[in-house]
C-alpha atoms as a PDB file:
ATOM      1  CA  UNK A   1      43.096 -73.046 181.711  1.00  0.00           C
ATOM      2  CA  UNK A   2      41.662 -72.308 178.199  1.00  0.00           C
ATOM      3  CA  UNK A   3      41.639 -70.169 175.322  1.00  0.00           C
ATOM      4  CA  UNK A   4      38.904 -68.504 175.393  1.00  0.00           C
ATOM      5  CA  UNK A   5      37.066 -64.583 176.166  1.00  0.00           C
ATOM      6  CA  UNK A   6      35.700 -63.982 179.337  1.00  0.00           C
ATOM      7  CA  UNK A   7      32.153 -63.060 179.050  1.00  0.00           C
ATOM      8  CA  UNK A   8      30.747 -61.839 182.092  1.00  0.00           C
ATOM      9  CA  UNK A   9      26.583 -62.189 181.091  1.00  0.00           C
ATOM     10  CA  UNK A  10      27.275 -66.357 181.279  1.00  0.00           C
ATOM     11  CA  UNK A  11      28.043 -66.150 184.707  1.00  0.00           C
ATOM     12  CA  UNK A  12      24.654 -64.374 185.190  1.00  0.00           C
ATOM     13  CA  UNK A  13      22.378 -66.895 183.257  1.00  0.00           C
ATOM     14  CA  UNK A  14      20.229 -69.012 185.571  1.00  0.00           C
ATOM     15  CA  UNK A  15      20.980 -71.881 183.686  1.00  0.00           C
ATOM     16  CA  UNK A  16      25.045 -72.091 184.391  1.00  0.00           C
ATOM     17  CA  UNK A  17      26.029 -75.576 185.349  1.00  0.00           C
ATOM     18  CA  UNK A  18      26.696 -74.346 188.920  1.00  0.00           C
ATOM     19  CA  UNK A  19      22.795 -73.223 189.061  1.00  0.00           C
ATOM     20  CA  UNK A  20      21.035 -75.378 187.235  1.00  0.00           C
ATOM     21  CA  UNK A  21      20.254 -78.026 189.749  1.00  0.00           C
ATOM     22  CA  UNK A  22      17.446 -75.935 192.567  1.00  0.00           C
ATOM     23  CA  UNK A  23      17.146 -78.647 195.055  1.00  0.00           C
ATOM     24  CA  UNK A  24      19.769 -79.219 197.553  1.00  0.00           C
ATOM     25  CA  UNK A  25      19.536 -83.006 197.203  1.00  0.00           C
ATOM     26  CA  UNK A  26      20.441 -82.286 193.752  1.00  0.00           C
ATOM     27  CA  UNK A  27      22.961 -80.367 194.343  1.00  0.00           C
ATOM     28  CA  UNK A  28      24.637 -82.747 196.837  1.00  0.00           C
ATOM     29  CA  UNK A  29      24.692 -85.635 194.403  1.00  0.00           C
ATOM     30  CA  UNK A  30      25.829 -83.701 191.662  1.00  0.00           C
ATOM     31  CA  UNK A  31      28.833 -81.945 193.798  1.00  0.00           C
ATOM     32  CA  UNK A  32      29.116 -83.672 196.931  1.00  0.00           C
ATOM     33  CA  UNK A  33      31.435 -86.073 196.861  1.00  0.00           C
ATOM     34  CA  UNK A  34      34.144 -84.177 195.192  1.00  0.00           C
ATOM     35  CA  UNK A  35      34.419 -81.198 197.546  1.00  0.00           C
ATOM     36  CA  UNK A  36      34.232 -83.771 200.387  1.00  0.00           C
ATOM     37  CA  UNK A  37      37.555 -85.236 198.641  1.00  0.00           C
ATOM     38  CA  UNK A  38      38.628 -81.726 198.282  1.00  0.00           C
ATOM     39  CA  UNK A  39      37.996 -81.372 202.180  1.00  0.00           C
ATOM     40  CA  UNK A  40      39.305 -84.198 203.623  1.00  0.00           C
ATOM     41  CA  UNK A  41      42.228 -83.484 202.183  1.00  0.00           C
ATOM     42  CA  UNK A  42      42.777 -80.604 203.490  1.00  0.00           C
ATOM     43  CA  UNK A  43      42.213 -81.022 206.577  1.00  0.00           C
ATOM     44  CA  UNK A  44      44.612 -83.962 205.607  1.00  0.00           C
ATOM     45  CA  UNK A  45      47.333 -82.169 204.616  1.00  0.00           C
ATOM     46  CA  UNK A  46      47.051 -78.581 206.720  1.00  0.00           C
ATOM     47  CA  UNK A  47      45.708 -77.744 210.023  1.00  0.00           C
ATOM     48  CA  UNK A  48      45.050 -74.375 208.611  1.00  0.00           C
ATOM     49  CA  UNK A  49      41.801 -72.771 210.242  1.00  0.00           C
ATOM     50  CA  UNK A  50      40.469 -70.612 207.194  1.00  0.00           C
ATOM     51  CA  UNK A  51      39.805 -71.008 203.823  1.00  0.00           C
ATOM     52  CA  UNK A  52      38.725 -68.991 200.966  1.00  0.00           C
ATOM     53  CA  UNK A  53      37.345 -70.337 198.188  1.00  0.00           C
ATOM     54  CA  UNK A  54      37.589 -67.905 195.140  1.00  0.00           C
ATOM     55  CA  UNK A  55      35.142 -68.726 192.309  1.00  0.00           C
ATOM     56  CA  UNK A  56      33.009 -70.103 195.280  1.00  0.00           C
ATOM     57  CA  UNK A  57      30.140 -70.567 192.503  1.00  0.00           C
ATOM     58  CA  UNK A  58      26.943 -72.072 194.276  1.00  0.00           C
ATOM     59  CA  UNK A  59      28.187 -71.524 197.501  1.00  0.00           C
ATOM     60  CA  UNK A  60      28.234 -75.605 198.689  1.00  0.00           C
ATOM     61  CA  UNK A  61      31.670 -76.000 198.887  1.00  0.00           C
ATOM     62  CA  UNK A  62      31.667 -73.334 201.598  1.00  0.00           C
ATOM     63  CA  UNK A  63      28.562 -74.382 203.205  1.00  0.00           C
ATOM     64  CA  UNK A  64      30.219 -77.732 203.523  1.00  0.00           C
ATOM     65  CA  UNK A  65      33.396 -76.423 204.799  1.00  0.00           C
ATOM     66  CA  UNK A  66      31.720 -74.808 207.480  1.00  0.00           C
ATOM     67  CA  UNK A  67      29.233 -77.663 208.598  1.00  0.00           C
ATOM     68  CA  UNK A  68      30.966 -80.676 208.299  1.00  0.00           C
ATOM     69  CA  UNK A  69      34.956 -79.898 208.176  1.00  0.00           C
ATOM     70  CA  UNK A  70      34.736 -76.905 210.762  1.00  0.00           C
ATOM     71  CA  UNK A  71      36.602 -74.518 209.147  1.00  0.00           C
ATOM     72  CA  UNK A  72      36.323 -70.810 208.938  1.00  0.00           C
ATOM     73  CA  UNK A  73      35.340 -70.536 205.201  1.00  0.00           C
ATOM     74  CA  UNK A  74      34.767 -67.668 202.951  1.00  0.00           C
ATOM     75  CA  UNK A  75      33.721 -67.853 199.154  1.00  0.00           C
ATOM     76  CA  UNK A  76      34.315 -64.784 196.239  1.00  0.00           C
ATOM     77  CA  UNK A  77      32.045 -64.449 193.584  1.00  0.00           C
ATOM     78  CA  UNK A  78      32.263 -62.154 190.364  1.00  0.00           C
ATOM     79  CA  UNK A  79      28.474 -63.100 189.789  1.00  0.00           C
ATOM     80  CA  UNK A  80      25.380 -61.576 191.249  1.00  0.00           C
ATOM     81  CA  UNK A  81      22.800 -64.438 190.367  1.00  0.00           C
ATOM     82  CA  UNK A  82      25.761 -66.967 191.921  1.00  0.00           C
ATOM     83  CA  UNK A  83      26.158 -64.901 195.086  1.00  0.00           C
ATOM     84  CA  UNK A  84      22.141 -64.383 195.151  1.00  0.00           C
ATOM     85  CA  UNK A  85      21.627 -68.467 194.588  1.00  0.00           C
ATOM     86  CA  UNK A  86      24.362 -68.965 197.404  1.00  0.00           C
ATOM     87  CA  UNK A  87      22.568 -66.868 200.102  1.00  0.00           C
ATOM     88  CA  UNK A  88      19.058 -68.289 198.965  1.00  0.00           C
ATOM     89  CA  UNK A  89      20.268 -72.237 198.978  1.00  0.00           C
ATOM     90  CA  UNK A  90      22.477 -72.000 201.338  1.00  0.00           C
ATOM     91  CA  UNK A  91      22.787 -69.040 203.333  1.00  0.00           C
ATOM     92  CA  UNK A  92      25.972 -68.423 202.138  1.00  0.00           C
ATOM     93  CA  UNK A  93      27.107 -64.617 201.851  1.00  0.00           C
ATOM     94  CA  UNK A  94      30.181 -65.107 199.499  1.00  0.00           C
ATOM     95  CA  UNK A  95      32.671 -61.958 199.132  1.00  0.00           C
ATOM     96  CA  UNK A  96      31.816 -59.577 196.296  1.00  0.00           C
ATOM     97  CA  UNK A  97      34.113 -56.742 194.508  1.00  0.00           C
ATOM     98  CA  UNK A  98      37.968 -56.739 193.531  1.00  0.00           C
ATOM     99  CA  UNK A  99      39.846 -59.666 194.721  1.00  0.00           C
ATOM    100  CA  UNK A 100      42.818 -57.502 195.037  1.00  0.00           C
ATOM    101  CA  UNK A 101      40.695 -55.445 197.582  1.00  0.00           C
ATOM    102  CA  UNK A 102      40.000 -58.747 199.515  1.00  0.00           C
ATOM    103  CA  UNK A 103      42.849 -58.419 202.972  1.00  0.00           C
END
């Protein structure tokens, strides 16, 4: 989606835009709505069980999927401090390692 080298050591910083908010309230204003959108339709559109959310990030899109829509969710992460702040916030264990490993 854009021009531009991958650097891994962003990902890592604690002050990412996917980590920079430490309260869940904050978190929920900030993202929400749209992966409620995101959700609802879905569950609009397919009555698909699972989803896997790659670049899961922060881990609330899969928290929500799980709590509110019901769905069998999964998250991958490349990042350590992500997957860490995902387990910690949420209690979200996202995926780690090669996608292409992921069956």
């Amino acid at each position: 989606m854009a021009d531009l080298e991958f650097v891994h050591e962003q990902y890592e910083a604690s002050d990412y835009y996917t980590m920079i908010f430490q309260d869940k309230a904050e978190i929920e204003q900030e993202w929400g709505f749209r992966w409620r959108h995101i959700l609802k339709a879905l569950k609009r559109y397919t009555d698909a069980p699972r989803v896997l959310d790659v670049g899961a990030g922060n881990g609330y899109f899969v928290s929500l999927a799980r709590a509110e829509f019901g769905l069998q969710a999964d998250g991958f992460e490349i990042s350590d401090a992500e997957a860490e702040f995902a387990r910690k916030m949420f209690g979200v264990e996202l995926l780690r390692g090669e996608l292409a490993a992921l069956d």
